[in-house]
C-alpha atoms as a PDB file:
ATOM      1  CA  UNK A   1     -12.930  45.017  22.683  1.00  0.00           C
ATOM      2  CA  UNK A   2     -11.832  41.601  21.298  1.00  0.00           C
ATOM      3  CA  UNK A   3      -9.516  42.423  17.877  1.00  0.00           C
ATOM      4  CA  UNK A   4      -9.680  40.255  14.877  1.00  0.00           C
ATOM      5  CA  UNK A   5      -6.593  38.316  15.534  1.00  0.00           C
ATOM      6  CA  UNK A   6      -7.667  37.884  18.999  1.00  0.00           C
ATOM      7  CA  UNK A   7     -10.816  35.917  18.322  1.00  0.00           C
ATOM      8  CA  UNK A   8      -8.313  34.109  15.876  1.00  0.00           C
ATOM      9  CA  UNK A   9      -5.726  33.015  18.270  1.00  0.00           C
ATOM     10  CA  UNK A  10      -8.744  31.637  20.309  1.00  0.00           C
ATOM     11  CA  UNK A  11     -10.647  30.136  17.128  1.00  0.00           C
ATOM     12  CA  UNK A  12      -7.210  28.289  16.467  1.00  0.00           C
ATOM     13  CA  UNK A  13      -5.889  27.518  19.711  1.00  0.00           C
ATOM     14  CA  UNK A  14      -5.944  23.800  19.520  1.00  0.00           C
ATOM     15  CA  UNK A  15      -5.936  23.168  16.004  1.00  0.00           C
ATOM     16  CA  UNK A  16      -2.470  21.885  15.644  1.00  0.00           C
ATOM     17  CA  UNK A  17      -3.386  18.852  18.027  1.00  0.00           C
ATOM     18  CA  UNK A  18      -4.923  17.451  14.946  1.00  0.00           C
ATOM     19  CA  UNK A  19      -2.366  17.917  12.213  1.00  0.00           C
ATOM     20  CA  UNK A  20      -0.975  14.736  11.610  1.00  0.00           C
ATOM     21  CA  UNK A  21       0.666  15.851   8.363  1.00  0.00           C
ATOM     22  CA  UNK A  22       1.803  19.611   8.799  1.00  0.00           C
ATOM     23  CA  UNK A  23       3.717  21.395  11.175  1.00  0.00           C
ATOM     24  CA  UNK A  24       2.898  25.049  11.954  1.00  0.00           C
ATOM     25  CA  UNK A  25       5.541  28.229  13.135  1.00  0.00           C
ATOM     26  CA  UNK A  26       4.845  31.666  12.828  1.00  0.00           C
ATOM     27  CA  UNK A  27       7.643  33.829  12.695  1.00  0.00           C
ATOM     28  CA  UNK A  28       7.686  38.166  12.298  1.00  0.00           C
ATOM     29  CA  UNK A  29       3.985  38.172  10.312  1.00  0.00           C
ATOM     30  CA  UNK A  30       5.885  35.001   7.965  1.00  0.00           C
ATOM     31  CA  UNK A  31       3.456  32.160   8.706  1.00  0.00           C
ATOM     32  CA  UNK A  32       5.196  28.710   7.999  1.00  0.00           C
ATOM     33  CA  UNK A  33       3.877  25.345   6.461  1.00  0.00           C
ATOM     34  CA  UNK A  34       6.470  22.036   6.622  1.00  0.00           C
ATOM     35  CA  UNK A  35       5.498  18.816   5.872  1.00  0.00           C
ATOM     36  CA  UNK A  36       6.140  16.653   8.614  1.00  0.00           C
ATOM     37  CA  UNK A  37       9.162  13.787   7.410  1.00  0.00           C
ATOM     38  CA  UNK A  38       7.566  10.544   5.751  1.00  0.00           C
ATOM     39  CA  UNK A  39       3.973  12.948   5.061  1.00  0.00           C
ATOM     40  CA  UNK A  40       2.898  14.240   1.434  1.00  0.00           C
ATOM     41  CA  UNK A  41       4.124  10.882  -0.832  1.00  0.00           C
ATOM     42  CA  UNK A  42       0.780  10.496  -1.042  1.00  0.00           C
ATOM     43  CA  UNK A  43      -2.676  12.802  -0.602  1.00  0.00           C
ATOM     44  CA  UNK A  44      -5.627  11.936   1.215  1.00  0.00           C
ATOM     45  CA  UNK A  45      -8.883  13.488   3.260  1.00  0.00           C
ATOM     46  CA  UNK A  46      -6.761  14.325   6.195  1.00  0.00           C
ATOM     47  CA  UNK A  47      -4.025  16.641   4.406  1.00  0.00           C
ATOM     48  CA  UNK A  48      -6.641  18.130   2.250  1.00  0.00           C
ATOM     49  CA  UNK A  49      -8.222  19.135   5.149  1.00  0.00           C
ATOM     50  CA  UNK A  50      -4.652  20.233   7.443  1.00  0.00           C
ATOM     51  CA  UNK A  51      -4.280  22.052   4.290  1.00  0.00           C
ATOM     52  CA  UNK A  52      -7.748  24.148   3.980  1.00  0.00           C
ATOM     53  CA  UNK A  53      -7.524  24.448   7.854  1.00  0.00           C
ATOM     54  CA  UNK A  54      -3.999  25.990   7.955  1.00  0.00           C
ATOM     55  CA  UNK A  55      -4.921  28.516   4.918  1.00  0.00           C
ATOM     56  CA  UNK A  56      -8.193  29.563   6.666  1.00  0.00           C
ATOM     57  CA  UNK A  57      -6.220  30.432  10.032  1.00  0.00           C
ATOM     58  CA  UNK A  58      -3.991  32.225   8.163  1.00  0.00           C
ATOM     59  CA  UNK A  59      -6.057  34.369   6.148  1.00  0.00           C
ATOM     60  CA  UNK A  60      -7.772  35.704   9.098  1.00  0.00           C
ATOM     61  CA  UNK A  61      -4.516  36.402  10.871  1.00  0.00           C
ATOM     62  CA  UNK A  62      -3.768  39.906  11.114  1.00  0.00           C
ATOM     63  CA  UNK A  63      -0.460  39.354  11.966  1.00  0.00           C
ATOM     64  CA  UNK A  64       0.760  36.863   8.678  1.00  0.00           C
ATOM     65  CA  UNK A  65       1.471  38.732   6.014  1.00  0.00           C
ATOM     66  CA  UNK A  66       3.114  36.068   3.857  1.00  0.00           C
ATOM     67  CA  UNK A  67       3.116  32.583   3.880  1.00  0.00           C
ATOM     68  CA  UNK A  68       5.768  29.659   3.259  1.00  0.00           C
ATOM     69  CA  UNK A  69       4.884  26.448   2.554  1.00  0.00           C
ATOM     70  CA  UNK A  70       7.452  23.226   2.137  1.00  0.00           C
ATOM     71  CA  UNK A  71       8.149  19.841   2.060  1.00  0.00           C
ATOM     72  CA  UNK A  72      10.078  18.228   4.470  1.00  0.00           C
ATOM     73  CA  UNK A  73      13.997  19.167   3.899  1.00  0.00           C
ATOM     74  CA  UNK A  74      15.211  15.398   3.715  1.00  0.00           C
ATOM     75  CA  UNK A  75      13.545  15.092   0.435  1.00  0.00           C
ATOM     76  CA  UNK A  76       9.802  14.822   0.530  1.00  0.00           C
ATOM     77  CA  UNK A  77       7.791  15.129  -1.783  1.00  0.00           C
ATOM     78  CA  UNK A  78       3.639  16.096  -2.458  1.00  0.00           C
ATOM     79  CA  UNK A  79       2.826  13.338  -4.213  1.00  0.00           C
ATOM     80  CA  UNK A  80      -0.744  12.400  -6.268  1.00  0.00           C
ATOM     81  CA  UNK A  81      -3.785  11.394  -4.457  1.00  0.00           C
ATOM     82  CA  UNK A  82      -3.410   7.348  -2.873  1.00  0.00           C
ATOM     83  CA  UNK A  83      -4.102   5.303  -5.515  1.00  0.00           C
ATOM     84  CA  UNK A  84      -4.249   2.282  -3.096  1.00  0.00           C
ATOM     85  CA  UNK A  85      -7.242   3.990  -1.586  1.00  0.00           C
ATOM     86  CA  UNK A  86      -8.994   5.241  -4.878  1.00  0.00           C
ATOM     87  CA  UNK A  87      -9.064   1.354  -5.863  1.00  0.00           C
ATOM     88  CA  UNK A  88     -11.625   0.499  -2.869  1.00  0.00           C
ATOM     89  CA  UNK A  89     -13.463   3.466  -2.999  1.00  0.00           C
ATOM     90  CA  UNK A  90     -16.986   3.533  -4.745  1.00  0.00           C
ATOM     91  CA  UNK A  91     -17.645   5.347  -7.328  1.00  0.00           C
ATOM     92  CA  UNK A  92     -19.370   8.300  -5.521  1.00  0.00           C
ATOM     93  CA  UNK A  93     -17.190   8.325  -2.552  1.00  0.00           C
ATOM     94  CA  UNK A  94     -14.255   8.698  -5.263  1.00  0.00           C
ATOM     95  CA  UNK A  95     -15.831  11.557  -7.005  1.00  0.00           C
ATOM     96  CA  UNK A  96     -16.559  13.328  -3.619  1.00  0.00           C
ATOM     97  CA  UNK A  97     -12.825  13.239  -3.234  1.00  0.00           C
ATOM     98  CA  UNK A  98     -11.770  14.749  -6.291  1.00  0.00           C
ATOM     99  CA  UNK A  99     -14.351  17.489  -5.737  1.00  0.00           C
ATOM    100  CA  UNK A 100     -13.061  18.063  -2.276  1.00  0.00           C
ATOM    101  CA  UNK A 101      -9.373  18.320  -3.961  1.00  0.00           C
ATOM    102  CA  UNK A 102     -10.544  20.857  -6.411  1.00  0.00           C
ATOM    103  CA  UNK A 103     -11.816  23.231  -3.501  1.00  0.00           C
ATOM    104  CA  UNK A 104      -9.068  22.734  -1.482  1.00  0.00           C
ATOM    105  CA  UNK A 105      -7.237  23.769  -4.881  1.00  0.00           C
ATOM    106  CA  UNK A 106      -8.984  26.860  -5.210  1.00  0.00           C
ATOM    107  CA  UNK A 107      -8.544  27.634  -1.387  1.00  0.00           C
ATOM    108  CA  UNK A 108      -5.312  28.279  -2.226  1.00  0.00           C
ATOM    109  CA  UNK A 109      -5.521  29.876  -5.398  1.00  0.00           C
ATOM    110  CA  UNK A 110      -7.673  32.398  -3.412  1.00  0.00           C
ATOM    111  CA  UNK A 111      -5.581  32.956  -0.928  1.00  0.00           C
ATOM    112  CA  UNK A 112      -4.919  36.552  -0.798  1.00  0.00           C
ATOM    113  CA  UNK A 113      -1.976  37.007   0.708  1.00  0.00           C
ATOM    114  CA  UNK A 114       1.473  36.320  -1.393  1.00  0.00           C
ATOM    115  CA  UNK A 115       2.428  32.552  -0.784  1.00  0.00           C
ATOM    116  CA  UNK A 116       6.060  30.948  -1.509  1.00  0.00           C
ATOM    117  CA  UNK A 117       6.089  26.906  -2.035  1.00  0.00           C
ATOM    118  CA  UNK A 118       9.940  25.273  -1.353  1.00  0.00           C
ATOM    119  CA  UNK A 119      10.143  22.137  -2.714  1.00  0.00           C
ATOM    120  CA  UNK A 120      12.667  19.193  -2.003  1.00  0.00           C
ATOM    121  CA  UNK A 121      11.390  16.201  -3.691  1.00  0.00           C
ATOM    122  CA  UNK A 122       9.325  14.929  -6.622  1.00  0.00           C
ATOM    123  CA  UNK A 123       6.161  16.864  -6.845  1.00  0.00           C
ATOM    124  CA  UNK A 124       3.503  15.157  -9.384  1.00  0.00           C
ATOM    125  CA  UNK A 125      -0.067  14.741  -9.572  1.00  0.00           C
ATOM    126  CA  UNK A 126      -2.347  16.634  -7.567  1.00  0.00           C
ATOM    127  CA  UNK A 127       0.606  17.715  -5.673  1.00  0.00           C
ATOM    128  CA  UNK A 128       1.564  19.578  -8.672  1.00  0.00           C
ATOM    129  CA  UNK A 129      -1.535  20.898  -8.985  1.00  0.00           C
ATOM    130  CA  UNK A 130      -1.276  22.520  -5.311  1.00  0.00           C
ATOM    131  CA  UNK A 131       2.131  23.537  -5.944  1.00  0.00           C
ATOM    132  CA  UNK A 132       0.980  25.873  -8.933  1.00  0.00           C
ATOM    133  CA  UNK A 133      -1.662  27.381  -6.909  1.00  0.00           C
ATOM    134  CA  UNK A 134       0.826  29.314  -4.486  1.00  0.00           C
ATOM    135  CA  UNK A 135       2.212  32.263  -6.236  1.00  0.00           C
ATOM    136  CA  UNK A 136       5.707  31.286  -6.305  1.00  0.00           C
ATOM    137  CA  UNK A 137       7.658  28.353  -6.413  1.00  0.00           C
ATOM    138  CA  UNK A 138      11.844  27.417  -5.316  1.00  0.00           C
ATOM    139  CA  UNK A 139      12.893  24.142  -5.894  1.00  0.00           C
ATOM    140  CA  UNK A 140      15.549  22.248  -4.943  1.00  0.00           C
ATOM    141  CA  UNK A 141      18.356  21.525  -7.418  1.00  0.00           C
ATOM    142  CA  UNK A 142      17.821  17.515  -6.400  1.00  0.00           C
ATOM    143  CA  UNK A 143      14.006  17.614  -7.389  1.00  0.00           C
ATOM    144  CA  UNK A 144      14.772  15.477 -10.321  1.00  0.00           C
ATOM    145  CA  UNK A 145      10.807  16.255 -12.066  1.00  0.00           C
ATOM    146  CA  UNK A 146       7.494  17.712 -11.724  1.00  0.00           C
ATOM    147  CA  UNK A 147       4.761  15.821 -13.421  1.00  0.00           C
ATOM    148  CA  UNK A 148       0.680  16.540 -13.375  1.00  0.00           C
ATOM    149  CA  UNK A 149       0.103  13.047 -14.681  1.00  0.00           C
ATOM    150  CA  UNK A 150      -3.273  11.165 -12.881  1.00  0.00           C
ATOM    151  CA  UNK A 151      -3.756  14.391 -11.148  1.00  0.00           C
ATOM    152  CA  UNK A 152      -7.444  12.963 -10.770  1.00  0.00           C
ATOM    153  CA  UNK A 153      -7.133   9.074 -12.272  1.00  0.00           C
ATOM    154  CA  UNK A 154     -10.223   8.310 -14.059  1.00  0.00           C
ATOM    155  CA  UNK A 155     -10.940  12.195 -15.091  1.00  0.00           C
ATOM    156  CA  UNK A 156      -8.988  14.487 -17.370  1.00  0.00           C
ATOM    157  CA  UNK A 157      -7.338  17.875 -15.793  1.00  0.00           C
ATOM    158  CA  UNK A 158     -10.274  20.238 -14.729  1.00  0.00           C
ATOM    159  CA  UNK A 159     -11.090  23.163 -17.116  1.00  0.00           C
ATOM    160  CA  UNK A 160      -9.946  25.646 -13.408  1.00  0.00           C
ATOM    161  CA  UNK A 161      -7.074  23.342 -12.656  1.00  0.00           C
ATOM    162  CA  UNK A 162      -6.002  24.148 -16.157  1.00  0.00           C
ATOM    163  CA  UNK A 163      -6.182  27.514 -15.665  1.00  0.00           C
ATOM    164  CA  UNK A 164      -4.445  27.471 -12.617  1.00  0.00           C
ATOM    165  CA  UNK A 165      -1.319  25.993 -14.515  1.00  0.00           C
ATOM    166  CA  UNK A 166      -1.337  28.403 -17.257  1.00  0.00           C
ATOM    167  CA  UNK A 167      -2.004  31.537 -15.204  1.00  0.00           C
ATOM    168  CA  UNK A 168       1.084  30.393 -13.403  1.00  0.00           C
ATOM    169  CA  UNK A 169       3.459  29.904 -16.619  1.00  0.00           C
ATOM    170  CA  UNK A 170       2.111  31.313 -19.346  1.00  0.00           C
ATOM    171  CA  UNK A 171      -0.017  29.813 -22.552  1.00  0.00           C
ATOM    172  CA  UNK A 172       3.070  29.356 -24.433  1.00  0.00           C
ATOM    173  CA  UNK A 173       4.579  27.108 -21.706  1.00  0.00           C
ATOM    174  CA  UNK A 174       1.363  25.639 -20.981  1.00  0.00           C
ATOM    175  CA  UNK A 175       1.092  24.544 -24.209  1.00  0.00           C
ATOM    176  CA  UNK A 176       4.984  23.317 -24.246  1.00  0.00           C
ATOM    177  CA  UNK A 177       3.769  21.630 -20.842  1.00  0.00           C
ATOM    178  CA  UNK A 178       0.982  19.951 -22.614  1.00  0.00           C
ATOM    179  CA  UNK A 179       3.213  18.821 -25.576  1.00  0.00           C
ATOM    180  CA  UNK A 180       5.916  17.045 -22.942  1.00  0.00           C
ATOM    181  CA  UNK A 181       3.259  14.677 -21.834  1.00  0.00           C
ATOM    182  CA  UNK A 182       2.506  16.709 -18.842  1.00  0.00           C
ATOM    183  CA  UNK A 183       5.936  15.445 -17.209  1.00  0.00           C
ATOM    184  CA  UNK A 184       8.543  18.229 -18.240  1.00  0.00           C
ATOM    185  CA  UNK A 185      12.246  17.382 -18.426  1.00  0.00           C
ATOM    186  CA  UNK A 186      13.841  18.467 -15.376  1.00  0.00           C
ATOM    187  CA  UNK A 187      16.473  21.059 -17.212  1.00  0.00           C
ATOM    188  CA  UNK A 188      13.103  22.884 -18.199  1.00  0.00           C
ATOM    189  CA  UNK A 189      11.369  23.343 -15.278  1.00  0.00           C
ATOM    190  CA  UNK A 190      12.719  26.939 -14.716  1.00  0.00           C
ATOM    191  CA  UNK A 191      11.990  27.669 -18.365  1.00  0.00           C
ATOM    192  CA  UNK A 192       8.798  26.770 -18.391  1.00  0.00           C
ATOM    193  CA  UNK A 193       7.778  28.782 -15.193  1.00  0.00           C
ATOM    194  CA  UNK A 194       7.118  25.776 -12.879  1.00  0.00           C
ATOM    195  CA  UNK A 195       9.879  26.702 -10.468  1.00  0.00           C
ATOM    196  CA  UNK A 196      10.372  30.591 -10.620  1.00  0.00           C
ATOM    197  CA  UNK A 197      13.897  29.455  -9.225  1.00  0.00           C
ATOM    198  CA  UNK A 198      16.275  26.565  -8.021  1.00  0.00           C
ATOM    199  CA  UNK A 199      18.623  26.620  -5.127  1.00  0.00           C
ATOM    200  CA  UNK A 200      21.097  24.274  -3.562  1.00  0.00           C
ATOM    201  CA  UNK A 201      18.903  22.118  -1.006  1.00  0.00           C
ATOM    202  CA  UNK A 202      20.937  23.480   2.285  1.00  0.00           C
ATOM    203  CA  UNK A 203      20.203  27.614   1.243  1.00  0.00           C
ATOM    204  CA  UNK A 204      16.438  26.669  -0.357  1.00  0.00           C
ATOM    205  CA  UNK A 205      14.676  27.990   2.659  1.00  0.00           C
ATOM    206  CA  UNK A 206      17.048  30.625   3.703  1.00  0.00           C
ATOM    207  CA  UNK A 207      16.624  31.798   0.044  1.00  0.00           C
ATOM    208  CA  UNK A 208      12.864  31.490   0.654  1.00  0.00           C
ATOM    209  CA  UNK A 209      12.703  33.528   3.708  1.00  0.00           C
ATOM    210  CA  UNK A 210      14.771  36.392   2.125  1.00  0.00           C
ATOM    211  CA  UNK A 211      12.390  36.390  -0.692  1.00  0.00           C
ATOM    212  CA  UNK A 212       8.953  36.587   1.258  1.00  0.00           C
ATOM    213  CA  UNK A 213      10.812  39.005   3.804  1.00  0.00           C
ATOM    214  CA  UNK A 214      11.437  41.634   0.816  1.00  0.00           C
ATOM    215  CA  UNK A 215       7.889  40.934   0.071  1.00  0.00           C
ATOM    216  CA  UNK A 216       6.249  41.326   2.482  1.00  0.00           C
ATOM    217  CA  UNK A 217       7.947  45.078   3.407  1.00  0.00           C
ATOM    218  CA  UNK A 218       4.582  46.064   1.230  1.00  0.00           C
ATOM    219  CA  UNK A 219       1.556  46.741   2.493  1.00  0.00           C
ATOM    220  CA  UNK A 220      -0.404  43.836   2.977  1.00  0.00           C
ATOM    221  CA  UNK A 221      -3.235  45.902   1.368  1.00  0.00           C
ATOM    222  CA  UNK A 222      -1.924  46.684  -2.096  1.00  0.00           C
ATOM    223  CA  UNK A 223      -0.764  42.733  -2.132  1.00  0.00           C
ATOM    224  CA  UNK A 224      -3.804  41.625  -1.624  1.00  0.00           C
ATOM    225  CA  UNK A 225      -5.159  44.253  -4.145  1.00  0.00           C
ATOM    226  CA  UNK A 226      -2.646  42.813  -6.773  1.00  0.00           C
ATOM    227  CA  UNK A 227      -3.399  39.515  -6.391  1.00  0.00           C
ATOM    228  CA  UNK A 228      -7.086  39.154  -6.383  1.00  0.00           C
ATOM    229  CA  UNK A 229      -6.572  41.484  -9.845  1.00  0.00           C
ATOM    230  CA  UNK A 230      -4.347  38.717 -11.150  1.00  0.00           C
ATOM    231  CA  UNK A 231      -6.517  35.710  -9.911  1.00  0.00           C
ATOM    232  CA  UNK A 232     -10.018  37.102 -10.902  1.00  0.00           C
ATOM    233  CA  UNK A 233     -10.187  35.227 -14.354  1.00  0.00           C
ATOM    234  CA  UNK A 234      -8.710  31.893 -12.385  1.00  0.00           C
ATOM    235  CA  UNK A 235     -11.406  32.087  -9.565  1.00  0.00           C
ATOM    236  CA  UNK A 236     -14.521  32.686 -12.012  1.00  0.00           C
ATOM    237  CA  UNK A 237     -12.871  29.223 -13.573  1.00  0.00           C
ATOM    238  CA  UNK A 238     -13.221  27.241 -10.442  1.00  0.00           C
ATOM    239  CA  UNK A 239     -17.090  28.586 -10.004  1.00  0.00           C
ATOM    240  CA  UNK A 240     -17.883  28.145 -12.804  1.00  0.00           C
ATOM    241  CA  UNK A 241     -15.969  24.455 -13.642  1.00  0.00           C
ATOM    242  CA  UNK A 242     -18.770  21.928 -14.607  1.00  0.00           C
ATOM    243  CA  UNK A 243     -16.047  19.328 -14.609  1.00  0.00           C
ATOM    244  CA  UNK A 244     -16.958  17.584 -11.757  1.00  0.00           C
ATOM    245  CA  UNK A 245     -20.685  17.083 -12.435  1.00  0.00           C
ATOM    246  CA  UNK A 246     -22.930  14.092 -12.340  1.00  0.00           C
ATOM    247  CA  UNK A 247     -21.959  13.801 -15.852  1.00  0.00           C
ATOM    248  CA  UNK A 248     -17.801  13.538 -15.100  1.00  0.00           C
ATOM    249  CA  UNK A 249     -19.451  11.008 -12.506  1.00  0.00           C
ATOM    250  CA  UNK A 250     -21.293   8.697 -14.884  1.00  0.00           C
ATOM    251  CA  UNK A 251     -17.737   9.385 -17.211  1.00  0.00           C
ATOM    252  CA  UNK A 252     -15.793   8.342 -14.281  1.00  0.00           C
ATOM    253  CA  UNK A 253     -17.830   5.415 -13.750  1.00  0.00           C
ATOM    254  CA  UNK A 254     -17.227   4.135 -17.341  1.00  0.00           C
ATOM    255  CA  UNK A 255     -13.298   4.386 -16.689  1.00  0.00           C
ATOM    256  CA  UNK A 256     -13.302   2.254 -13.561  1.00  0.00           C
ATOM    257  CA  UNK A 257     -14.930  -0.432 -14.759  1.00  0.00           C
ATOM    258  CA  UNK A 258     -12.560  -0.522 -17.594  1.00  0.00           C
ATOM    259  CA  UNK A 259      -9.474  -1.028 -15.064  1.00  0.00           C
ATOM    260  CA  UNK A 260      -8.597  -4.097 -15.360  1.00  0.00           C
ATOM    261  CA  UNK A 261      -8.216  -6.761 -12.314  1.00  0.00           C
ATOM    262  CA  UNK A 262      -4.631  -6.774 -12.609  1.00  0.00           C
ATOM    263  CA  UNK A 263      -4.604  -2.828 -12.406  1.00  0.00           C
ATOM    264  CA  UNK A 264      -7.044  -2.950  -9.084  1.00  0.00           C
ATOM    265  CA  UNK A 265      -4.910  -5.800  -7.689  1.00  0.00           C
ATOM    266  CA  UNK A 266      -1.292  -3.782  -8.238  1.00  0.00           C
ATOM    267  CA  UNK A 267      -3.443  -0.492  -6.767  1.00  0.00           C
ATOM    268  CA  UNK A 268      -4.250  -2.530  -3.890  1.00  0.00           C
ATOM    269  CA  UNK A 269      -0.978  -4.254  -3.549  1.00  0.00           C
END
């Protein structure tokens, strides 16, 4: 009889043809995300999708118990979504995308196994926003910010990507977050619970890997257990988030026509 990872394996056999943006290793039940070098400056369709794809296979692997996910070591970043391609997009094919981000969002804010992000650039916009969904985050000492401004341009911050952020940090640092403009200083990023720790760029993923290893010596059970208990509140958020409706639409409508044509033309420049 077929086992779960079995009809996994064969579910996911040729999936990493298509990844344009990610690179995939699994290594002693540690799955591993990169960023391939020049991807994640910017967020579109494709690495939404490379993203939910990855997360799926991973959930249903038996054999991952943890999960690391990083930028490319020369400095890369995850970036906001392309501006240059929200500037030709229609108003409903615009709004489709943001509502696309926000379940990708919650894919991995539901992902119930423990998941370390390693950062090694700038991280701002809905990069951030992805960032804070994994459980834990290492940054390196040369990531010189981390802002969530234009995480969605045209729309405020959704009431579950809110949530998301202040689950991670606190309300007390949310609310310090909020105060900074939503772009934190870099000598508070520690502080304020968006990095739960910052290493010298050369050790940040052998740090990493320590980390999940020690984690991961628990049952993959209780984890799971522990983390759905700490996510419940976050997750009835997302379903329950009206801020992508047809009335953020006709709001988001409004703001675009307000851009004016030397905005679009910079956008598209």
């Amino acid at each position: 009889m077929l086992k779960k990872s079995d009809i996994t394996t064969a579910r996911f056999a040729h999936e990493e043809e298509r990844y344009v943006h990610l690179e995939i290793e699994t290594r002693a039940n540690i799955g591993f995300i990169r960023l391939r070098e020049g991807s994640g400056w910017t967020i579109d369709e494709q690495l939404l999708t490379e993203i939910a794809l990855v997360h799926e296979r991973f959930e249903y692997d038996e054999n991952i118990h943890g999960v690391i996910w990083s930028t490319h070591p020369s400095g890369g970043a995850l970036g906001a979504l392309d501006k240059t391609k929200l500037s030709v997009m229609d108003t409903e094919v615009r709004l489709r995308l943001y509502r696309y981000f926000a379940s990708v969002t919650r894919a991995i804010y539901a992902f119930s196994k423990p998941e370390l992000f390693l950062g090694y650039g700038p991280v701002s916009g809905a990069g951030a926003v992805l960032m804070m969904a994994c459980d834990w985050r290492f940054l390196s000492s040369e990531v010189r910010g981390v802002s969530f401004v234009d995480v969605m341009p045209g729309l405020q911050l959704t009431n579950a990507m809110a949530q998301t952020i202040a689950s991670g940090i606190g309300l007390e640092n949310f609310k310090s977050l909020i105060r900074s403009g939503w772009a934190p200083p870099h000598d508070s990023l520690k502080r304020l619970g968006l990095a739960n720790d910052i290493f010298q760029t050369d050790v940040l993923a052998e740090k990493g890997e320590i980390f999940m290893r020690r984690l991961i010596q628990n049952p993959l059970d209780l984890m799971r257990s522990r983390k759905l208990s700490l996510r419940r509140v976050g997750l009835n958020f997302f379903d329950k988030d009206r801020s992508l409706s047809d009335a953020a639409l006709r709001k988001l409508h409004a703001e675009s026509r307000r851009l004016s044509n030397s905005e679009k033309k910079f956008f598209a420049a």
